[in-house]
Protein backbone atom coordinates (compact mmCIF):
# COMPACT_ATOMS: atom_id res chain seq x y z
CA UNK A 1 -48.40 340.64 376.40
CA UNK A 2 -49.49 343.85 377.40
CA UNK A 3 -49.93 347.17 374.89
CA UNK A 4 -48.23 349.53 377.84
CA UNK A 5 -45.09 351.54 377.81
CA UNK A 6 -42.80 348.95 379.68
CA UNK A 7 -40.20 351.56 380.55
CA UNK A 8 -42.85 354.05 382.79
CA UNK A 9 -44.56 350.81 383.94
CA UNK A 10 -40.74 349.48 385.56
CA UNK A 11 -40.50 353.31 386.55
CA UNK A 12 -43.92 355.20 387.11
CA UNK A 13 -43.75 359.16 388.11
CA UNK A 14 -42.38 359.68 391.20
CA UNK A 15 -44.89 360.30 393.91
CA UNK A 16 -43.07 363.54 394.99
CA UNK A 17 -43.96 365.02 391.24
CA UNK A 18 -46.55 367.33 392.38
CA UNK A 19 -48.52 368.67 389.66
CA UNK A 20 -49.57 372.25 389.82
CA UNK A 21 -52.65 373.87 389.05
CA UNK A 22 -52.99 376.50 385.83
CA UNK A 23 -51.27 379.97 387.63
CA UNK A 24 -52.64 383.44 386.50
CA UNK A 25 -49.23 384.45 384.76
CA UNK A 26 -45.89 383.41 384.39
CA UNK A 27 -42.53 384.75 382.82
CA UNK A 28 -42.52 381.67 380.32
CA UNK A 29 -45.03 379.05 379.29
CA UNK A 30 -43.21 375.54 377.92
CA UNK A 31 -46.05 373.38 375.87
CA UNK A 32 -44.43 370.14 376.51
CA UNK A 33 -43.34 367.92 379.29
CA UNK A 34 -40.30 365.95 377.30
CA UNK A 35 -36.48 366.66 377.43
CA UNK A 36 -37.04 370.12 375.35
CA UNK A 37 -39.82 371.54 377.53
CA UNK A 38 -38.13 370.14 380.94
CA UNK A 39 -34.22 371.11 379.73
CA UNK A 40 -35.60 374.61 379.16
CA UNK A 41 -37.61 374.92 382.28
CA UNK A 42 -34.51 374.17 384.10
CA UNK A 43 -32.08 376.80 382.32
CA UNK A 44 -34.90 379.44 383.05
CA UNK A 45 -35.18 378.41 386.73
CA UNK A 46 -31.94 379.01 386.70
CA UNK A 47 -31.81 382.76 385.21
CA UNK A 48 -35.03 383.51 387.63
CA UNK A 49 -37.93 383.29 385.48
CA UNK A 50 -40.77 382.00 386.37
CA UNK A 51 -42.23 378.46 384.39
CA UNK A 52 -45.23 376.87 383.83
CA UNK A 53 -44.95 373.74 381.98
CA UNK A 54 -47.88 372.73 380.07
CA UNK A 55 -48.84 368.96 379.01
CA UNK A 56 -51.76 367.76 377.17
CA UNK A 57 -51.31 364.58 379.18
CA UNK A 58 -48.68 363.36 381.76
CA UNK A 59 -45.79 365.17 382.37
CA UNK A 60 -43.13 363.11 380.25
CA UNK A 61 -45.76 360.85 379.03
CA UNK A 62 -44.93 361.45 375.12
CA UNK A 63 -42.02 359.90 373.42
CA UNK A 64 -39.49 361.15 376.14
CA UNK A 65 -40.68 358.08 378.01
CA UNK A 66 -41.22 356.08 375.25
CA UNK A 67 -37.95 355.98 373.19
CA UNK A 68 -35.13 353.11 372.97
CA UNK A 69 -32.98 355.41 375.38
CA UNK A 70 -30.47 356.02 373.26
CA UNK A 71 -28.29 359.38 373.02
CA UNK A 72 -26.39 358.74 369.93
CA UNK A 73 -23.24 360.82 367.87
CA UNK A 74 -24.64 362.58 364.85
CA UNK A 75 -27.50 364.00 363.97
CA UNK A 76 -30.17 362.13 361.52
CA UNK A 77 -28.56 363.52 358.14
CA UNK A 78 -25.24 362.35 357.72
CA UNK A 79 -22.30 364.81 358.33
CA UNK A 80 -20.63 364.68 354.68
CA UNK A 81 -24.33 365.63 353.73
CA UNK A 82 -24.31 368.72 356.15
CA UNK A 83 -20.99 369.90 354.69
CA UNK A 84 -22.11 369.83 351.26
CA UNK A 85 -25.59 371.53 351.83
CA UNK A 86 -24.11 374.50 354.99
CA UNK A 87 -20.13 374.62 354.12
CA UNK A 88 -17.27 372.81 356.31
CA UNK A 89 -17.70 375.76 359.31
CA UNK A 90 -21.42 375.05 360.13
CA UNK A 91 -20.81 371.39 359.38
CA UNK A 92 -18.11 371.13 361.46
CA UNK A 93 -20.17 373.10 364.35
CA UNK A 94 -22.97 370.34 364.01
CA UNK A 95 -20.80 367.74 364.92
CA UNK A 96 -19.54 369.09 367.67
CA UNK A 97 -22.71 370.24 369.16
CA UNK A 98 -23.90 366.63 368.94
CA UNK A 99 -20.65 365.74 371.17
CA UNK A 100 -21.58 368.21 373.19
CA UNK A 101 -25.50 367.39 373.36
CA UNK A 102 -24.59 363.53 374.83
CA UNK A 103 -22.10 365.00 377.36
CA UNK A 104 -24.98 367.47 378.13
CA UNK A 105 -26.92 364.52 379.16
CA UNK A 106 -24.25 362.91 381.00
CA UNK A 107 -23.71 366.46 383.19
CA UNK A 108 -27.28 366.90 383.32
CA UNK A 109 -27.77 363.07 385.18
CA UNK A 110 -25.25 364.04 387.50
CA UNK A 111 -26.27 367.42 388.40
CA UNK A 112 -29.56 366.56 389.26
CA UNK A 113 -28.62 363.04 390.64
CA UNK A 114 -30.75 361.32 388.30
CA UNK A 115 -30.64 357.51 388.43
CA UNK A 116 -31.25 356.37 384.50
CA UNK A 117 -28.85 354.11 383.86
CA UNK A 118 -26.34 356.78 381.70
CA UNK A 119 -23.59 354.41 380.84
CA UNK A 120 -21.05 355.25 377.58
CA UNK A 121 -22.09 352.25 375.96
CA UNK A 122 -21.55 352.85 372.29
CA UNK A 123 -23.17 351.68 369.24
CA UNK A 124 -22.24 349.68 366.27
CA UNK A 125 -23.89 350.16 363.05
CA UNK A 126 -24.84 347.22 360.77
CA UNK A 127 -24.33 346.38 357.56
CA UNK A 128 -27.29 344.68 356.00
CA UNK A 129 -25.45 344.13 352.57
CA UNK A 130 -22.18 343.62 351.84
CA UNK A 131 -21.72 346.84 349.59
CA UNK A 132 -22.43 348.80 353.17
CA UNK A 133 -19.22 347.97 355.02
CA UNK A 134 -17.20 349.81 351.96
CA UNK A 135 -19.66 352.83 352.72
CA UNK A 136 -18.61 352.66 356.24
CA UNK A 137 -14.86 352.32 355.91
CA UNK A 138 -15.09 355.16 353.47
CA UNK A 139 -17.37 357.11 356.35
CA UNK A 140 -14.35 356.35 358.78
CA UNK A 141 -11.84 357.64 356.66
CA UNK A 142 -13.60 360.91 356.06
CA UNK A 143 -14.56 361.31 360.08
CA UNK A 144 -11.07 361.11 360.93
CA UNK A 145 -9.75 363.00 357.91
CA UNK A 146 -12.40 365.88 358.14
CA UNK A 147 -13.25 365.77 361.88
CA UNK A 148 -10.01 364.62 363.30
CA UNK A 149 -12.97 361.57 365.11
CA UNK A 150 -10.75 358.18 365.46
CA UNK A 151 -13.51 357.32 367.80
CA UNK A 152 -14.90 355.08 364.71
CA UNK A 153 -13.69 351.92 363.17
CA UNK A 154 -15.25 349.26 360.79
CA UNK A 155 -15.46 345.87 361.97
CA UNK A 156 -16.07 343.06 359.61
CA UNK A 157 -18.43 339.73 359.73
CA UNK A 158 -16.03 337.53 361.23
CA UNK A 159 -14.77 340.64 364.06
CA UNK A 160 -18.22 341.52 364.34
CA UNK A 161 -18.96 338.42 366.37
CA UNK A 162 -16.86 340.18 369.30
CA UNK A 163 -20.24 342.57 369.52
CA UNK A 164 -23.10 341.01 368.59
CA UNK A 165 -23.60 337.10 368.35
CA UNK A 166 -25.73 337.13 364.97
CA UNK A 167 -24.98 336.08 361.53
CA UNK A 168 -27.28 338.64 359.86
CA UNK A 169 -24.64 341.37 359.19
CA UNK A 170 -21.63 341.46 357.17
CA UNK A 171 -19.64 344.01 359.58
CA UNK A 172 -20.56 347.34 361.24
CA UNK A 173 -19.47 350.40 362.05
CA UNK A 174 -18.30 350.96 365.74
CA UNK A 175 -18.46 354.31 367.88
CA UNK A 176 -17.60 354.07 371.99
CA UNK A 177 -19.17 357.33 372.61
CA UNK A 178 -23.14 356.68 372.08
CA UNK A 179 -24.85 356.33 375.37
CA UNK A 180 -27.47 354.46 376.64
CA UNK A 181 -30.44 355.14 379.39
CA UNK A 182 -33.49 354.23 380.99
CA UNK A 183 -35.80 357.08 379.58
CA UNK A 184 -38.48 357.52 382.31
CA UNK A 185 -35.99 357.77 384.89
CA UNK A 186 -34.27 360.26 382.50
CA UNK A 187 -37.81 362.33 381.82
CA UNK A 188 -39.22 361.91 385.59
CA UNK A 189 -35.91 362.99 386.88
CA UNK A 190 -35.62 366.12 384.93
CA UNK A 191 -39.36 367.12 386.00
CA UNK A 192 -38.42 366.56 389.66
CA UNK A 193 -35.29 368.96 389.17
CA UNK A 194 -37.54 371.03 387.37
CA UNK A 195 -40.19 371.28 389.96
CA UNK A 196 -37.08 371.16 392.66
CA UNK A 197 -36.20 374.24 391.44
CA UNK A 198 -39.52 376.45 391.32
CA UNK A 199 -40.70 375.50 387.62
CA UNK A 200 -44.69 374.92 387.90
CA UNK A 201 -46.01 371.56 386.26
CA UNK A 202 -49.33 371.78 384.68
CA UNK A 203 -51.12 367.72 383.32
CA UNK A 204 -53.90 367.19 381.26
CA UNK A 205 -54.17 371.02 379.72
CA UNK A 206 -54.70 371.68 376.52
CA UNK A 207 -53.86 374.90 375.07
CA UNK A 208 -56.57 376.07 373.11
CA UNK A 209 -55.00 378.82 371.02
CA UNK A 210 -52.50 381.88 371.40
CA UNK A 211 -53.53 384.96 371.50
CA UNK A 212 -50.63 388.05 370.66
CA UNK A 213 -51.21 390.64 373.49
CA UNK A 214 -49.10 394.14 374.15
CA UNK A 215 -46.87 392.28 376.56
CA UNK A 216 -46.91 388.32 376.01
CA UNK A 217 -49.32 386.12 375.20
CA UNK A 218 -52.52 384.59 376.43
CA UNK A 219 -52.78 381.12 376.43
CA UNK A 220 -56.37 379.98 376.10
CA UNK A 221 -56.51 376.58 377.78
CA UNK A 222 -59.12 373.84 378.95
CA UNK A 223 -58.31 374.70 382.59
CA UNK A 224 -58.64 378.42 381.96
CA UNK A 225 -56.29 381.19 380.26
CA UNK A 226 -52.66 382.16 381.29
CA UNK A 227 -50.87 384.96 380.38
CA UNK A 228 -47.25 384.57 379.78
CA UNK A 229 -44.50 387.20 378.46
CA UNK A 230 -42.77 384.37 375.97
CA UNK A 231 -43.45 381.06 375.21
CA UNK A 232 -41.94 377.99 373.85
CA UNK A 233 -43.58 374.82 371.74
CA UNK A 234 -41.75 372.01 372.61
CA UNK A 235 -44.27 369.07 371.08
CA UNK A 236 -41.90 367.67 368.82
CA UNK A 237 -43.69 364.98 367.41
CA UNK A 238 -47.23 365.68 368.98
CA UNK A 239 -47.15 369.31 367.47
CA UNK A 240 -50.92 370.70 366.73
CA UNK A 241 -51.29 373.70 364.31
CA UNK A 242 -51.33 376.27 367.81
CA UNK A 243 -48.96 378.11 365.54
CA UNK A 244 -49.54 377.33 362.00
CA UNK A 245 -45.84 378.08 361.00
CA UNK A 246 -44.56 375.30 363.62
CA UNK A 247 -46.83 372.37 362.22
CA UNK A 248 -45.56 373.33 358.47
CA UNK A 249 -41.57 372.45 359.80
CA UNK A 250 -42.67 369.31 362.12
CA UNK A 251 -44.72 366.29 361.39
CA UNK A 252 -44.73 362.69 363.53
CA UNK A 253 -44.07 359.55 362.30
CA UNK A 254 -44.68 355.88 364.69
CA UNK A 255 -41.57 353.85 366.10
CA UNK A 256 -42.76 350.81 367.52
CA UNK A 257 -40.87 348.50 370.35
CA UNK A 258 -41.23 345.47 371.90
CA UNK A 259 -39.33 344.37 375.00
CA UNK A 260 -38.78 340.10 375.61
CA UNK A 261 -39.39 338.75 378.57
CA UNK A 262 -35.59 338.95 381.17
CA UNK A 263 -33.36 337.06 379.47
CA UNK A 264 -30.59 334.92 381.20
CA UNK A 265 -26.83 336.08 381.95
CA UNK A 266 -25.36 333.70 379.87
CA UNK A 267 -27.98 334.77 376.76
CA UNK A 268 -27.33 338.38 377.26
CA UNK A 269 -23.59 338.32 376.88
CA UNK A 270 -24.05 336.54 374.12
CA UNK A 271 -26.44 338.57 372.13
CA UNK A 272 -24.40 341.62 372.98
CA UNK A 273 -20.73 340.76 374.35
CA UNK A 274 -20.28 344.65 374.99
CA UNK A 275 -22.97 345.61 375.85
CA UNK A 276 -23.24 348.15 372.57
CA UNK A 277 -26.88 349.64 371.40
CA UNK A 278 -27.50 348.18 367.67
CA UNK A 279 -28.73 350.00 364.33
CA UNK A 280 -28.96 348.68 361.04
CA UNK A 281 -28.34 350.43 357.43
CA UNK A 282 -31.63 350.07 355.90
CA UNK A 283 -33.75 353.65 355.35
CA UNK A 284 -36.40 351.58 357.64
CA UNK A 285 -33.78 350.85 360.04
CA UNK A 286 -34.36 348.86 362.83
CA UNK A 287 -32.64 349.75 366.24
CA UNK A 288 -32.13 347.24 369.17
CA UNK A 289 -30.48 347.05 372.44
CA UNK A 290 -30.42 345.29 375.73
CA UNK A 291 -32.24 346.62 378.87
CA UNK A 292 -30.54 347.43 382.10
CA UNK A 293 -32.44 344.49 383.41
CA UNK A 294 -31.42 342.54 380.76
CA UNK A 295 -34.17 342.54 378.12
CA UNK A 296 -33.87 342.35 374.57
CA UNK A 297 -35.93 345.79 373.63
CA UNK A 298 -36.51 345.91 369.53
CA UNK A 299 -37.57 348.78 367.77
CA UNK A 300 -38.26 350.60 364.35
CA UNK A 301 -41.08 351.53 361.95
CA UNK A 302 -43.54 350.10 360.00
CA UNK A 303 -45.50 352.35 357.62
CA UNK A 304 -44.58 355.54 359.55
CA UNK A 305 -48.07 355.62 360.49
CA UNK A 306 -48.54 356.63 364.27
CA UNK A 307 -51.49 354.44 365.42
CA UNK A 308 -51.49 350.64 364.09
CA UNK A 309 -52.40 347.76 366.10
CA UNK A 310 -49.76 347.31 369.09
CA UNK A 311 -50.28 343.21 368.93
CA UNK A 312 -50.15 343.27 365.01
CA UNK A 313 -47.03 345.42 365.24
CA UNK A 314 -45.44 343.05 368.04
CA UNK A 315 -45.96 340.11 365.60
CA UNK A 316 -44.01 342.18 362.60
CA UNK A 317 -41.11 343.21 365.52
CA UNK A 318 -40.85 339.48 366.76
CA UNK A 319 -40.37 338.38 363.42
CA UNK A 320 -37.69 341.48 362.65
CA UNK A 321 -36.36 340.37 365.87
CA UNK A 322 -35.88 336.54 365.07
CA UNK A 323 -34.24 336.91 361.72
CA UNK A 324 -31.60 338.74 363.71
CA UNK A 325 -31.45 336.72 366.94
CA UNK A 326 -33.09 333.51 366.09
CA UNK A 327 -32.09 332.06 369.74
CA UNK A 328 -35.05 334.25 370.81
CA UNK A 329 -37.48 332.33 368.37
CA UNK A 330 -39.40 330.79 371.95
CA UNK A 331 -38.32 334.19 374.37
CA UNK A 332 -41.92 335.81 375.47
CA UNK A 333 -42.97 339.15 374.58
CA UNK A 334 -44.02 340.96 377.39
CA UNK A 335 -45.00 344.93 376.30
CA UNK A 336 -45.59 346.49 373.01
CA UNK A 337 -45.88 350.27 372.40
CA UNK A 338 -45.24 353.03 370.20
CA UNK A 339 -44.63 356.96 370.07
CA UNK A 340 -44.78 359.73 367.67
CA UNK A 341 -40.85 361.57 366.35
CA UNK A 342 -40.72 364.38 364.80
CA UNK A 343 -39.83 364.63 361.51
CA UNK A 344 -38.56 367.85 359.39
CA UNK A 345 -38.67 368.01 355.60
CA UNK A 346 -34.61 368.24 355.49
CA UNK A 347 -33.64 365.66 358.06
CA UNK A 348 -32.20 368.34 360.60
CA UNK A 349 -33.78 369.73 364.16
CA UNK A 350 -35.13 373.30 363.59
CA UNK A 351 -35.30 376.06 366.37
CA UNK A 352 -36.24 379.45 366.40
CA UNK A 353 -38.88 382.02 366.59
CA UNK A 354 -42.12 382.59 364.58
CA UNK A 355 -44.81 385.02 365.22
CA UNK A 356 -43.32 385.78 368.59
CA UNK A 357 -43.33 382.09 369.57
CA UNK A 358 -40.41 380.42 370.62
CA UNK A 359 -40.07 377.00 369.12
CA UNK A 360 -37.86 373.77 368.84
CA UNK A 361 -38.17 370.17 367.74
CA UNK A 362 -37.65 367.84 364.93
CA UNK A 363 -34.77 365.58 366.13
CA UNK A 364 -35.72 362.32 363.87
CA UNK A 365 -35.02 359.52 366.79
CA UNK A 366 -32.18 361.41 367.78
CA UNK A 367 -34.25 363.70 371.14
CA UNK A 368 -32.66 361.97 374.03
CA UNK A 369 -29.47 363.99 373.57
CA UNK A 370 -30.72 366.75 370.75
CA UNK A 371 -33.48 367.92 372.16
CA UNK A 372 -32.40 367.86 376.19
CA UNK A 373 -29.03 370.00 375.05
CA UNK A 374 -31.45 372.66 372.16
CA UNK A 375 -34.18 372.49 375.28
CA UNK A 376 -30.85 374.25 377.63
CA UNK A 377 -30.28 376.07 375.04
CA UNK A 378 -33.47 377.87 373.81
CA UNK A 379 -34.52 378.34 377.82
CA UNK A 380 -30.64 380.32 377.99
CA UNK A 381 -31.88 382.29 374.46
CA UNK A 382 -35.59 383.25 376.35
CA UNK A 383 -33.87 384.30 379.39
CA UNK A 384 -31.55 386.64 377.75
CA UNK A 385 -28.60 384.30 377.83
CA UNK A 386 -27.52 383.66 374.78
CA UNK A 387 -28.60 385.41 371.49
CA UNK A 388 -29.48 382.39 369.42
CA UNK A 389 -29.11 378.70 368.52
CA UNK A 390 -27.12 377.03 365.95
CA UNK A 391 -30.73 375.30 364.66
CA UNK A 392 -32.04 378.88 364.45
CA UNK A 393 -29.19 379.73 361.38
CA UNK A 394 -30.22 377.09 358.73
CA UNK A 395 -33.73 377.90 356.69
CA UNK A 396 -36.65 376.85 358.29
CA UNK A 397 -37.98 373.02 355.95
CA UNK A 398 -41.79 374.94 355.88
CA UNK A 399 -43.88 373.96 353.54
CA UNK A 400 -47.98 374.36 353.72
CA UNK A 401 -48.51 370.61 353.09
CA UNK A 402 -46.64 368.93 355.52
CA UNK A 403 -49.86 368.86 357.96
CA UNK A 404 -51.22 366.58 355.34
CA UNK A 405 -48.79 364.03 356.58
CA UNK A 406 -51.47 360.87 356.86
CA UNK A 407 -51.75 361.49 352.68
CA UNK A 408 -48.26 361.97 351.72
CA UNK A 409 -46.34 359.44 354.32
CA UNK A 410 -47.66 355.75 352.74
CA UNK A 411 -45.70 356.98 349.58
CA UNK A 412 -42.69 357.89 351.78
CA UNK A 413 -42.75 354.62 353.30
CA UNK A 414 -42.57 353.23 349.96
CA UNK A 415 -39.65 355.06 348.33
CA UNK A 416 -38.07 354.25 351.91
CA UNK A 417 -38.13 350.22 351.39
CA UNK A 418 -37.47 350.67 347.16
CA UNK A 419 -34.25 352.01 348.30
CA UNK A 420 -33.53 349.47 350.73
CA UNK A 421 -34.09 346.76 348.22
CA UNK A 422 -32.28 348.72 345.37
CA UNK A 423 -28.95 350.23 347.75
């Protein structure tokens, strides 16, 4: 078994993705590679500034490329949640921006003639106790009651064998209009179209610290300084306290996958008749799908910590894995990895400004679509395009301990599997 990312290891960067070095000064600095940094690199290319992408690493090395390539409905805090806390207007407008964030994507792969594997594949949710499925049919109800969505229906046990062959679940809850992709292709692609279109790529820089000048900003970095007129922190989950404000809205948390060994025909259509990407209802949910060549990937969190053992956490996945799919009790593991999300203290993505700096993240597993579609749309606010974001009108979550993360998350983790033994 090997402790790589399996997806960038089927799909390494291109050989055509020049990186560039450090330039003197640029319109806009991005600090980031992943779908926010390259989604706004694009928009600006396209309004005429000029870009220089920063990464601390490789360019879409974080968890753009490391993610279960999934561009789901929603948002992480459920929509009768967001309608309570910001009114039925605002919650109405977050649903429909999440529509609008997957057929982003889907526009986005076309545009640019990326080859990811987009395909509409849906998702079914899945009920871990029987109470769950009445939760769900009274979710339906309300979607199609307060949304007008009757793209969601309920399935239960004995239907629910149409969509996933497992006895585990007592039903789910089906929507068509969840995508699936490969994410390197996804990531890589948007760099190329990035770099296609003018936007300079910087690897393995550091920025240093941000200094506030009379026109911009100078970026002090380990390949030398930059100046820049605006810039935009798109670390997500790998956000540093550059800007102190930032790292007191966003802190990471570890997802951990493995991916089995290609499975055969008959196996896959069995495991997953559709073809559907899988979630379950626990707080520590696990998430699941097949591989567009036909791997079982399996994926979810352990203590929320970002760095345990990648062959300890295989062993805890496998086991996940086989209490769900127990055919794959003898199917080898081939690759184990983990990333860091980004996590806000009220469940929601955040975007905005702060001491000058542009900033966006915390999308909670939810990036592929949420942050490529706030990436468009904070490069369109920097280039003059748009005045602000919808993320930009709810309160910023900032609180001064949430740097402390590695003290306070072992008791989150906690609470997280009391409630999943108690709801």
């Amino acid at each position: 078994m090997k402790t790589t990312v399996f997806w960038s290891e089927a799909y390494p960067p291109p050989a055509n993705l020049a990186a560039s070095d450090l330039p003197e000064t640029v319109d806009v600095a991005v600090v980031g590679s992943g779908y926010t940094g390259l989604n706004a690199a694009i928009a600006l290319r396209k309004a005429g500034a000029s870009v220089a992408v920063l990464e601390q690493a490789t360019i879409g090395g974080g968890a753009s490329s490391r993610n279960g390539g999934m561009a789901t409905t929603g948002l992480k805090e459920e929509m009768r949640t967001l309608f309570r806390r910001y009114g039925a207007e605002l919650g109405q407008a977050f649903w429909q921006w999440s529509l609008a964030a997957i057929t982003h994507v889907e526009q986005t792969v076309a545009e640019e003639e990326i080859a990811c594997d987009f395909v509409r594949s849906g998702h079914v949710t899945l009920a871990c106790k029987p109470q769950h499925c009445e939760r769900f049919a009274e979710e339906a109800r309300w979607f199609q009651a307060t949304l007008n969505y009757d793209d969601l229906w309920v399935v239960d046990r004995a239907q629910l064998q149409a969509e996933i062959g497992s006895n585990a679940y007592y039903g789910g809850l089906v929507d068509p209009n969840s995508a699936a992709l490969q994410p390197a292709r996804y990531v890589f692609g948007l760099a190329q179209a990035a770099a296609r279109r003018g936007a300079q790529l910087v690897e393995e820089v550091r920025v240093r610290s941000l200094a506030r000048m009379r026109l911009g900003f100078r970026l002090n970095t380990t390949k030398g300084s930059l100046l820049a007129r605006e810039v935009l922190i798109a670390t997500n989950g790998y956000t540093t306290p550059l800007v102190k404000a930032v790292r007191q809205e966003i802190f990471p948390a570890g997802s951990y996958i493995i991916v089995t060994q290609p499975l055969p025909i008959e196996l896959q259509r069995s495991l997953s008749p559709r073809g559907r990407m899988f979630f379950d209802s626990k707080h520590f949910l696990n998430y699941f799908r097949l591989t567009p060549d036909g791997r079982m990937l399996f994926g979810g969190r352990h203590d929320l910590s970002t760095s345990l053992d990648l062959v300890e956490s295989a062993d805890k996945m496998q086991r996940r894995m086989v209490e769900v799919f127990p055919q794959l009790a003898e199917i080898p593991i081939t690759h184990s990895w983990n990333g860091k999300l980004g996590l806000t203290v009220d469940r929601m993505p955040h975007a905005g400004r702060v001491q000058g700096v542009h900033y966006a993240g915390g999308y909670a597993g939810h990036g592929v679509a949420v942050a490529s579609y706030l990436g468009r749309e904070m490069g369109e606010v920097i280039a003059g395009q748009r005045t602000s974001t919808l993320f930009a009108q709810i309160p910023p979550a900032r609180h001064p301990w949430v740097p402390y993360d590695r003290l306070y998350l072992p008791l989150v983790s906690s609470w997280f599997r009391t409630l999943d033994r108690l709801t």
